[in-house]
PDB file of N, CA and C in Angstrom:
ATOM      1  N   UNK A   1      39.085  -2.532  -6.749  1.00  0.00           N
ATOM      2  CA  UNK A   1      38.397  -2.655  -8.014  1.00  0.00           C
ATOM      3  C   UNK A   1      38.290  -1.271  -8.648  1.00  0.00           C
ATOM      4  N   UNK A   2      38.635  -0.946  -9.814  1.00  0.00           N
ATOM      5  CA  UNK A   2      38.659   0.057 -10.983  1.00  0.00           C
ATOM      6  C   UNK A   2      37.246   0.273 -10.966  1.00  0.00           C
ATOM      7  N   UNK A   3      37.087   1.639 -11.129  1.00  0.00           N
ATOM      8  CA  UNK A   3      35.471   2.452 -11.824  1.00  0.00           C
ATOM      9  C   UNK A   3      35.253   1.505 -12.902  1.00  0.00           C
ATOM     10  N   UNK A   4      33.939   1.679 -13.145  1.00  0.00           N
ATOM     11  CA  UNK A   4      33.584   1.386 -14.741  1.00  0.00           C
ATOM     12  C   UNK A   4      32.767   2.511 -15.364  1.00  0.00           C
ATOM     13  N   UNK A   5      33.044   3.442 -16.457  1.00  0.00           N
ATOM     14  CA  UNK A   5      32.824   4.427 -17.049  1.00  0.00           C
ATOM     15  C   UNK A   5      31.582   3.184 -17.860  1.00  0.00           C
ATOM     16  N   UNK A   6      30.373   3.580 -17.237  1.00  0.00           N
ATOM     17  CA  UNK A   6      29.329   2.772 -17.913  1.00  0.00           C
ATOM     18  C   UNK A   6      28.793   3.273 -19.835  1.00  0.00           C
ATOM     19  N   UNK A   7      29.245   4.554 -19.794  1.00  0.00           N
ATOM     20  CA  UNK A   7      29.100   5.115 -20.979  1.00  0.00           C
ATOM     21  C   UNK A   7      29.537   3.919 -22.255  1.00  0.00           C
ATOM     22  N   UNK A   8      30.853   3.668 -21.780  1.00  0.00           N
ATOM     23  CA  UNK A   8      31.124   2.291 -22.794  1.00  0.00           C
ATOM     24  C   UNK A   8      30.590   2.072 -23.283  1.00  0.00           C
ATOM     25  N   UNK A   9      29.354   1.093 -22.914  1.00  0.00           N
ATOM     26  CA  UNK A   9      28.603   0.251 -22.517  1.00  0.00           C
ATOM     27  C   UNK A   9      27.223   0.514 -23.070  1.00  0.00           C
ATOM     28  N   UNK A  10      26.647   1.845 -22.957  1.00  0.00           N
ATOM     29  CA  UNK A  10      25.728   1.940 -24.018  1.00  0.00           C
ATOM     30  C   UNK A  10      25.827   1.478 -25.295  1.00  0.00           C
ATOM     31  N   UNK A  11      24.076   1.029 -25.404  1.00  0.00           N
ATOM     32  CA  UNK A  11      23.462   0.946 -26.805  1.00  0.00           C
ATOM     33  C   UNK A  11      23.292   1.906 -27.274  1.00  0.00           C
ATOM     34  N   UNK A  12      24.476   2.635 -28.034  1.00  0.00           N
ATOM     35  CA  UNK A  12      23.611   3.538 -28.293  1.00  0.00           C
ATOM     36  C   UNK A  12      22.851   3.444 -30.063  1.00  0.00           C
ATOM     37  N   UNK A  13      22.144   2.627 -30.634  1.00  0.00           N
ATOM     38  CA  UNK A  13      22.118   2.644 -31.851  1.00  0.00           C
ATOM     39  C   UNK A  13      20.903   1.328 -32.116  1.00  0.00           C
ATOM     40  N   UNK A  14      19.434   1.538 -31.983  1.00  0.00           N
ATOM     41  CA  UNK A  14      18.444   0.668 -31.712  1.00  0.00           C
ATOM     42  C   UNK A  14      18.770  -0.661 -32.797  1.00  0.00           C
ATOM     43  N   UNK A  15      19.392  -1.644 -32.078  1.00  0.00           N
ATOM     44  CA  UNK A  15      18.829  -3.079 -32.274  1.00  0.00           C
ATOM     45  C   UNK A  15      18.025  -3.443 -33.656  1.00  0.00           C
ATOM     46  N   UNK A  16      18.341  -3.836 -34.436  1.00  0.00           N
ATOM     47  CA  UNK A  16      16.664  -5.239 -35.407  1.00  0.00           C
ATOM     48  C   UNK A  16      16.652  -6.252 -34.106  1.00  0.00           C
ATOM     49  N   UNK A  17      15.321  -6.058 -33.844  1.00  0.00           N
ATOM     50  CA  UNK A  17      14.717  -7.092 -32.808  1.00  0.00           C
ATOM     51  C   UNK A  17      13.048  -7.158 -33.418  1.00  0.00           C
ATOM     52  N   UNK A  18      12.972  -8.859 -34.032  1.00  0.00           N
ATOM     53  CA  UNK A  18      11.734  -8.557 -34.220  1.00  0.00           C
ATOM     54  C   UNK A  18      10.824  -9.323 -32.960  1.00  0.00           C
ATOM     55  N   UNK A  19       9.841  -9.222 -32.092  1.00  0.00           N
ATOM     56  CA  UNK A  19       9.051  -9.847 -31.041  1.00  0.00           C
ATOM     57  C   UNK A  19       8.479 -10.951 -32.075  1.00  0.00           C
ATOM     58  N   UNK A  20       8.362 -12.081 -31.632  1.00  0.00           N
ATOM     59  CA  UNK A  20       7.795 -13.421 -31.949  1.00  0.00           C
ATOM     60  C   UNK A  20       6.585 -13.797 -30.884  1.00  0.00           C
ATOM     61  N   UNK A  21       6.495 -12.538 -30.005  1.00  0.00           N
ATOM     62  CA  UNK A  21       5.365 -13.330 -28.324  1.00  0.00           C
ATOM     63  C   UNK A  21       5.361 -11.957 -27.880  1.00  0.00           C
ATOM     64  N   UNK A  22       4.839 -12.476 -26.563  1.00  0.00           N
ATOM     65  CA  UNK A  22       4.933 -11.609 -25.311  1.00  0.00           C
ATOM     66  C   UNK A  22       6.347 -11.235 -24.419  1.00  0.00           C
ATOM     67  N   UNK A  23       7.179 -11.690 -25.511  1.00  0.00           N
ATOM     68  CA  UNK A  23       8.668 -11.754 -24.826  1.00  0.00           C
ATOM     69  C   UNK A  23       9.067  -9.933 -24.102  1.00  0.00           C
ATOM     70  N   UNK A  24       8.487  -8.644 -25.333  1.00  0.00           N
ATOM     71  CA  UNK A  24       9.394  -7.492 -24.472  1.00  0.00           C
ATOM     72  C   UNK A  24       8.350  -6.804 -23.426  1.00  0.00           C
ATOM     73  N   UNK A  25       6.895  -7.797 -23.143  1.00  0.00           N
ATOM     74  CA  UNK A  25       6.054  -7.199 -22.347  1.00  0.00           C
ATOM     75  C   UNK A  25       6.579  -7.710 -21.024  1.00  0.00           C
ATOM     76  N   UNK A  26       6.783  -9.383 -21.199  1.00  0.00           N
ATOM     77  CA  UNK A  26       7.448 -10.194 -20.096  1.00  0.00           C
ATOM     78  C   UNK A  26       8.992  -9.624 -19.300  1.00  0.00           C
ATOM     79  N   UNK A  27       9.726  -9.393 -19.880  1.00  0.00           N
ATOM     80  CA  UNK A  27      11.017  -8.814 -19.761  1.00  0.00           C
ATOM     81  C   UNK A  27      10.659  -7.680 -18.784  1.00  0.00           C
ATOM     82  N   UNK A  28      10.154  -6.603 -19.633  1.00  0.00           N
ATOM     83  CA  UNK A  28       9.554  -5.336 -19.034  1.00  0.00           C
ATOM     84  C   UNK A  28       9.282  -5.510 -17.853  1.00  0.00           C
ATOM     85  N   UNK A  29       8.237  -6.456 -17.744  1.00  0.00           N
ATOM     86  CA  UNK A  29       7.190  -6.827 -16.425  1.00  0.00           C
ATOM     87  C   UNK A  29       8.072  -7.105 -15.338  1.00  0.00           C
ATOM     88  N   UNK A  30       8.919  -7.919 -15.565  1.00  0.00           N
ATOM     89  CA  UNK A  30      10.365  -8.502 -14.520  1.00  0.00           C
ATOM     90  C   UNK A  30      10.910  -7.496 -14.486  1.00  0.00           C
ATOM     91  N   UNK A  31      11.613  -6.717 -15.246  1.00  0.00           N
ATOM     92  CA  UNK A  31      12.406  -5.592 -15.118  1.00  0.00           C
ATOM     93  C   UNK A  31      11.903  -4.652 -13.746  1.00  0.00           C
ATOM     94  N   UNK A  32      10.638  -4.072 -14.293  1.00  0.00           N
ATOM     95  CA  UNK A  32       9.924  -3.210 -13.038  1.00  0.00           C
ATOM     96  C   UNK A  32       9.859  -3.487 -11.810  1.00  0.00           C
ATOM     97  N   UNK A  33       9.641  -5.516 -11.497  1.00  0.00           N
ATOM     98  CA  UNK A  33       9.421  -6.020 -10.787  1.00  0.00           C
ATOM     99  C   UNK A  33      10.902  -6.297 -10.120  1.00  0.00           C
ATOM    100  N   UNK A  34      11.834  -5.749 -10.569  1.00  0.00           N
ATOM    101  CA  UNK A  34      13.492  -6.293 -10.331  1.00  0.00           C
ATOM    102  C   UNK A  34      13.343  -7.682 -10.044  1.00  0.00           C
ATOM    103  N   UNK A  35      12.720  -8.367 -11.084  1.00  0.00           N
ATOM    104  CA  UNK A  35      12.781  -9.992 -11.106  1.00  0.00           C
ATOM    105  C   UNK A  35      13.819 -10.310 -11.830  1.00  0.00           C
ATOM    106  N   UNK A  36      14.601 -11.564 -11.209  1.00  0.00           N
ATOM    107  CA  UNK A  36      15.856 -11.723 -12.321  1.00  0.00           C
ATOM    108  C   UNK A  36      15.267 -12.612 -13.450  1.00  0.00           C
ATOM    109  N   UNK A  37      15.864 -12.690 -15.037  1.00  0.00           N
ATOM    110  CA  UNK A  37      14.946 -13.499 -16.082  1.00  0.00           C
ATOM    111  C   UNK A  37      16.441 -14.479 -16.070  1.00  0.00           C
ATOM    112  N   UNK A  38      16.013 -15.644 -16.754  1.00  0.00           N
ATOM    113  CA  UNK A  38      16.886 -16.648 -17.226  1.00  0.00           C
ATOM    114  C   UNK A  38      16.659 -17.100 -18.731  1.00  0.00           C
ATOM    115  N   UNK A  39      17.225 -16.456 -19.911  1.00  0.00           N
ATOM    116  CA  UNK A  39      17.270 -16.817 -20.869  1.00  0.00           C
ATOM    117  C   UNK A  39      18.194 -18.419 -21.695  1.00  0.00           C
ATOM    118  N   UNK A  40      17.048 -18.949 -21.968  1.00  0.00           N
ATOM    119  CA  UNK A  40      17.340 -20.422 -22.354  1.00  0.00           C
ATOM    120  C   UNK A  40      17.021 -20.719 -23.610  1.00  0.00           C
ATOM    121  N   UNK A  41      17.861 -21.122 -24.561  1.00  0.00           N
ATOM    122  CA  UNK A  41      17.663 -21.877 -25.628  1.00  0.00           C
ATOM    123  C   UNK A  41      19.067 -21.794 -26.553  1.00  0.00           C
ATOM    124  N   UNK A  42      18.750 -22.703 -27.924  1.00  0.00           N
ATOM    125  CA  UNK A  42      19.654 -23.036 -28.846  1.00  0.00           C
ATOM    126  C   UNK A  42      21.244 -21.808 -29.135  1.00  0.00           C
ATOM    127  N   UNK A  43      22.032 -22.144 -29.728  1.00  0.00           N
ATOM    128  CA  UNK A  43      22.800 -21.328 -30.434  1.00  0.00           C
ATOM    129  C   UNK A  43      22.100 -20.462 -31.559  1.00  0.00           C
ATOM    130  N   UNK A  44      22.170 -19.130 -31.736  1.00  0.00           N
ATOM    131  CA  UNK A  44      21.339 -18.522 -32.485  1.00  0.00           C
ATOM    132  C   UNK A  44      20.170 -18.561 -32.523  1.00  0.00           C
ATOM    133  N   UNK A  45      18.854 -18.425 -31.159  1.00  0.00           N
ATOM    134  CA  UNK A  45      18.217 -18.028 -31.232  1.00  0.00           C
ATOM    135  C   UNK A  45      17.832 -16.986 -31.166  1.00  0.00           C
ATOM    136  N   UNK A  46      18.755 -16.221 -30.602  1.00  0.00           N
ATOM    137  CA  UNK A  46      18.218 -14.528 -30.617  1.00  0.00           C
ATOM    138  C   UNK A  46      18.296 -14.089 -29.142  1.00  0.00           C
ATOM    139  N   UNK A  47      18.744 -14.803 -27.971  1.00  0.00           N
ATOM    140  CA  UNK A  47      18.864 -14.533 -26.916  1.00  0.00           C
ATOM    141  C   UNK A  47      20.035 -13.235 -26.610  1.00  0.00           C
ATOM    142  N   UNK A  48      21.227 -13.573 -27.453  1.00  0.00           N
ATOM    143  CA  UNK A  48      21.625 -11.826 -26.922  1.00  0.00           C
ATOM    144  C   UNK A  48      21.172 -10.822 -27.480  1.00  0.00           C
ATOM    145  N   UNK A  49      20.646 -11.136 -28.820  1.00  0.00           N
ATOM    146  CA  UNK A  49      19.777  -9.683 -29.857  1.00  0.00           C
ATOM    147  C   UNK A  49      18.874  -9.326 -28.804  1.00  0.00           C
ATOM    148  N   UNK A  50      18.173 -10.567 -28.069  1.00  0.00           N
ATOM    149  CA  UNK A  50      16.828  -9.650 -27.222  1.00  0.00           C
ATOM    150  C   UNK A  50      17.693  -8.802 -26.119  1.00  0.00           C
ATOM    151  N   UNK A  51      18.337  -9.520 -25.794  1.00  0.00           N
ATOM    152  CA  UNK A  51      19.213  -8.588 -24.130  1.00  0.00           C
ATOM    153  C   UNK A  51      19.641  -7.058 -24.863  1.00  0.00           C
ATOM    154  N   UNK A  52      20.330  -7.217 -25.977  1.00  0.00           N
ATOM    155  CA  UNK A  52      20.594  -6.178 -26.718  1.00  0.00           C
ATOM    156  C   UNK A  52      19.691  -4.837 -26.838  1.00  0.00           C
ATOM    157  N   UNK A  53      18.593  -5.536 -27.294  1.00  0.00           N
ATOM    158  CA  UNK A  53      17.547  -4.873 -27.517  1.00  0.00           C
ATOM    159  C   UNK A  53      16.673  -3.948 -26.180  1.00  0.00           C
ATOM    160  N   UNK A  54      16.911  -4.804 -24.888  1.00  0.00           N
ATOM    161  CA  UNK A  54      16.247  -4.514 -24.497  1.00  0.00           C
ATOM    162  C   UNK A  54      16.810  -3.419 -23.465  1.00  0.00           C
ATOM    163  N   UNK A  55      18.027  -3.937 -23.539  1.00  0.00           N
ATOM    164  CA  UNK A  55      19.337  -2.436 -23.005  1.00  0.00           C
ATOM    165  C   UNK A  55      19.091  -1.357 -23.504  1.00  0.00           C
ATOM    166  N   UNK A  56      18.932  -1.787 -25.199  1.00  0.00           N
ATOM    167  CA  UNK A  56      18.814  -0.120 -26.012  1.00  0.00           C
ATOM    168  C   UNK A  56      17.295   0.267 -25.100  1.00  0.00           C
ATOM    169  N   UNK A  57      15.934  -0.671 -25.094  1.00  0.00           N
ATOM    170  CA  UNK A  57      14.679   0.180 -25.110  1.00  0.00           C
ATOM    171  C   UNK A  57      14.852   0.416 -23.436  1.00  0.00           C
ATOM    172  N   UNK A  58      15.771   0.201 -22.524  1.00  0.00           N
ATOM    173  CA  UNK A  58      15.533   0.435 -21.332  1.00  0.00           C
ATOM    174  C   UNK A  58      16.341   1.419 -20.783  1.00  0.00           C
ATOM    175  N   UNK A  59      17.434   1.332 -21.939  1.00  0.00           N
ATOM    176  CA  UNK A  59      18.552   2.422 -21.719  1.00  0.00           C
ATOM    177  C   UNK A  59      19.286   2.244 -20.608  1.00  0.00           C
ATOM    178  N   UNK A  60      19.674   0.811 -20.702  1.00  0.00           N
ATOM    179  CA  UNK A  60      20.302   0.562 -19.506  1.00  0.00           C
ATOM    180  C   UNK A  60      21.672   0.229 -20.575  1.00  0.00           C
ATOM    181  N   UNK A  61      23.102   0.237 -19.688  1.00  0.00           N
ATOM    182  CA  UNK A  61      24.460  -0.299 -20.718  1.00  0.00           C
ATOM    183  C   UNK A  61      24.356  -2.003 -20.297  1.00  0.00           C
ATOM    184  N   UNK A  62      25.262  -2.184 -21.184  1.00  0.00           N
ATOM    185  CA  UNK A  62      25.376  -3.964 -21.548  1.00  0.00           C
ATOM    186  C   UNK A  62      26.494  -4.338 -21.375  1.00  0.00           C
ATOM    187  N   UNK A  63      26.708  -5.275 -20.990  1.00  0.00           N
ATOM    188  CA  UNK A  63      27.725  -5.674 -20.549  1.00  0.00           C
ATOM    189  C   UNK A  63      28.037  -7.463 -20.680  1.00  0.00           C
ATOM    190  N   UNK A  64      28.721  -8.194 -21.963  1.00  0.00           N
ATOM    191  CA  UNK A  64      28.081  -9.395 -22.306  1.00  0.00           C
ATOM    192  C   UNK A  64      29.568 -10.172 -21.782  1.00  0.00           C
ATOM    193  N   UNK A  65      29.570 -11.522 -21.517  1.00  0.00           N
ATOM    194  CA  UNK A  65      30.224 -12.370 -21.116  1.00  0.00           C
ATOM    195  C   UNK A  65      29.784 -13.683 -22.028  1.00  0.00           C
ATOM    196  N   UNK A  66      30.931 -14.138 -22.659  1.00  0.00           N
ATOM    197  CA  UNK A  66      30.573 -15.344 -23.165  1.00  0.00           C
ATOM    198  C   UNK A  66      30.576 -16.736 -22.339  1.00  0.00           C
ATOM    199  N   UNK A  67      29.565 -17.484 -22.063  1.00  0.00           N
ATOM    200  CA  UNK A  67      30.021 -18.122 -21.073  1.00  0.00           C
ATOM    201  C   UNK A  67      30.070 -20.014 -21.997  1.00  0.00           C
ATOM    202  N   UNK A  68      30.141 -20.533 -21.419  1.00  0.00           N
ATOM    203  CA  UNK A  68      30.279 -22.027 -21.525  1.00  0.00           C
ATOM    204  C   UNK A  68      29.583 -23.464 -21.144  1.00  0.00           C
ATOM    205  N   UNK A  69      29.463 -24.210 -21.468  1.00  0.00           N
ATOM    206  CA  UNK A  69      28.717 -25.519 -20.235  1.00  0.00           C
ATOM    207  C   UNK A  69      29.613 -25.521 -19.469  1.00  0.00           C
ATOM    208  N   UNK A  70      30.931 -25.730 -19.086  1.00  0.00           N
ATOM    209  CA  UNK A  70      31.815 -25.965 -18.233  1.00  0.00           C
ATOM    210  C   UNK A  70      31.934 -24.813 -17.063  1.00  0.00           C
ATOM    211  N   UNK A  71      31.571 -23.890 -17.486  1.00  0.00           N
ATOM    212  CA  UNK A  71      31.360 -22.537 -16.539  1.00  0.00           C
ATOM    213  C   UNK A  71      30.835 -22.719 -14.963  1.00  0.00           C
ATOM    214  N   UNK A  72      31.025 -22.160 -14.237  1.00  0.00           N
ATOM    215  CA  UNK A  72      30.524 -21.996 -12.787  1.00  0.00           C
ATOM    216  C   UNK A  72      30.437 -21.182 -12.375  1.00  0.00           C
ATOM    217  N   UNK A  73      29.435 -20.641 -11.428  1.00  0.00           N
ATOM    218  CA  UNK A  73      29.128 -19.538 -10.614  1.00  0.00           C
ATOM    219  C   UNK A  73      30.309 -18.780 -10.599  1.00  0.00           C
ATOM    220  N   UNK A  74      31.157 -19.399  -9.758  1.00  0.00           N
ATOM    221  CA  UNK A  74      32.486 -18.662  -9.075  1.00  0.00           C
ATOM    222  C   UNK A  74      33.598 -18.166 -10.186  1.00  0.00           C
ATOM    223  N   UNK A  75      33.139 -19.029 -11.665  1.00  0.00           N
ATOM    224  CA  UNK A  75      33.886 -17.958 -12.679  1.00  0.00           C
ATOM    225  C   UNK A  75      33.472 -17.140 -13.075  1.00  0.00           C
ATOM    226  N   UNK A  76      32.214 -16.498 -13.078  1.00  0.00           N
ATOM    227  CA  UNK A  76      31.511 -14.856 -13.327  1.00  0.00           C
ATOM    228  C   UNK A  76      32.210 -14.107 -12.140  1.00  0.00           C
ATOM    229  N   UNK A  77      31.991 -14.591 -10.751  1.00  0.00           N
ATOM    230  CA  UNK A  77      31.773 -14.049  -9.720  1.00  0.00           C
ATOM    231  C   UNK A  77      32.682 -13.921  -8.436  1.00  0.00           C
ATOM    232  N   UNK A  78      34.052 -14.796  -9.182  1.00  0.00           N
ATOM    233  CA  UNK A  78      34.977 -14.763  -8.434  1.00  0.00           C
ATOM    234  C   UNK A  78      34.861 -15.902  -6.994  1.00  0.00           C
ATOM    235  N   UNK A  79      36.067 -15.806  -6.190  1.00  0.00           N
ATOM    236  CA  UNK A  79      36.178 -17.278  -5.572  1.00  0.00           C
ATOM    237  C   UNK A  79      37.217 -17.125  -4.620  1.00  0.00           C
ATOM    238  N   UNK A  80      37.103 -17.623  -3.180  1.00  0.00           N
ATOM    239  CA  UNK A  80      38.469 -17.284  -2.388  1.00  0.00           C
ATOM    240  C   UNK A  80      39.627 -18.603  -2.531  1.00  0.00           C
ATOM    241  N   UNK A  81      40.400 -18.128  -2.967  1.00  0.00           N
ATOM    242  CA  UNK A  81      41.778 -19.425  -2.809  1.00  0.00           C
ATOM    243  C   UNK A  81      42.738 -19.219  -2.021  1.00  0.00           C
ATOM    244  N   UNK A  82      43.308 -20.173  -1.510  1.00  0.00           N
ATOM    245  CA  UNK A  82      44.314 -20.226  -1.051  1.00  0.00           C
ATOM    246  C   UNK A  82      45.806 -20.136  -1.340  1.00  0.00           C
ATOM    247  N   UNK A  83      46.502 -19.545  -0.791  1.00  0.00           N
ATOM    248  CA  UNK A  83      47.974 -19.829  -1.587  1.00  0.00           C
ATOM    249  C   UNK A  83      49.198 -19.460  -0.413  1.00  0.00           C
ATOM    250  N   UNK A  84      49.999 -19.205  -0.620  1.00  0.00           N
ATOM    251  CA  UNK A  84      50.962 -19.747   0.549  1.00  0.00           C
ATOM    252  C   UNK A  84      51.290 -18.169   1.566  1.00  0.00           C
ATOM    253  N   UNK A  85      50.403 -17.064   0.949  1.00  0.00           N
ATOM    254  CA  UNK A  85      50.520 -15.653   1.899  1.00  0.00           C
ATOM    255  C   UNK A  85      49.110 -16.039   2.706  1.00  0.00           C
ATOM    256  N   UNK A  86      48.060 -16.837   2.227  1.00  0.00           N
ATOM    257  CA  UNK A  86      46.890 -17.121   3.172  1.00  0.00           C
ATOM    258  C   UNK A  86      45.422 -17.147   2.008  1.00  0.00           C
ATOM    259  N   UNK A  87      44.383 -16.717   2.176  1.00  0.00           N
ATOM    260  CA  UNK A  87      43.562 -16.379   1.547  1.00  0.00           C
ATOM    261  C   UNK A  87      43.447 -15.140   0.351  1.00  0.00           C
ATOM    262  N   UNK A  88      42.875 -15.370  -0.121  1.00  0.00           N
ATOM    263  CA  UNK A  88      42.853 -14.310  -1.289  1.00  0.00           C
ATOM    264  C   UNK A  88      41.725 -14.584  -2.192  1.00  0.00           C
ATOM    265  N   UNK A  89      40.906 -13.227  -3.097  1.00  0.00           N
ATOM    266  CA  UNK A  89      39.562 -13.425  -3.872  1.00  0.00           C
ATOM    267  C   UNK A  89      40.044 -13.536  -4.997  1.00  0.00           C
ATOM    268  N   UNK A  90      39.820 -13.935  -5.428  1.00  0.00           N
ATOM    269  CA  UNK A  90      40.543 -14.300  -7.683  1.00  0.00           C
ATOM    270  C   UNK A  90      38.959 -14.118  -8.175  1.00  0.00           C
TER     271      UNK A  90
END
């Protein structure tokens, strides 16, 4: 597996994120806590603006994947198959 020059990957350029709740206290709170969050809802609610956002205020880089309903674990995360030299990770 290749380096990843995370620099990419910075935000560097703060987000419009406006808070509607307790959403960047909650985030935060998990963050510190290295709790993983699960963001859920509609098309265009604002779920990658907040991730966005919260890369820039944490200064962490981003790194986005579009995913699908049809999607599965093992397509983020890779998967061992078989093929006729033996095993192998895809």
């Amino acid at each position: 597996m290749s380096d990843i020059n995370s620099d990419q990957y910075q935000i560097t350029e703060e987000p419009y994120y406006r808070s509607v709740g307790n959403e960047v206290e909650m985030y935060q709170a998990a963050y510190d806590a290295r709790m993983p969050v699960m963001l859920k809802g509609p098309t265009g609610c604002g779920k990658s603006r907040f991730v966005e956002y919260m890369a820039y205020k944490l200064n962490k880089p981003l790194i986005t994947v579009a995913c699908n309903e049809d999607m599965t674990a093992s397509d983020l995360v890779g998967r061992f198959l078989l093929d006729i030299n033996g095993t192998k990770w895809q």
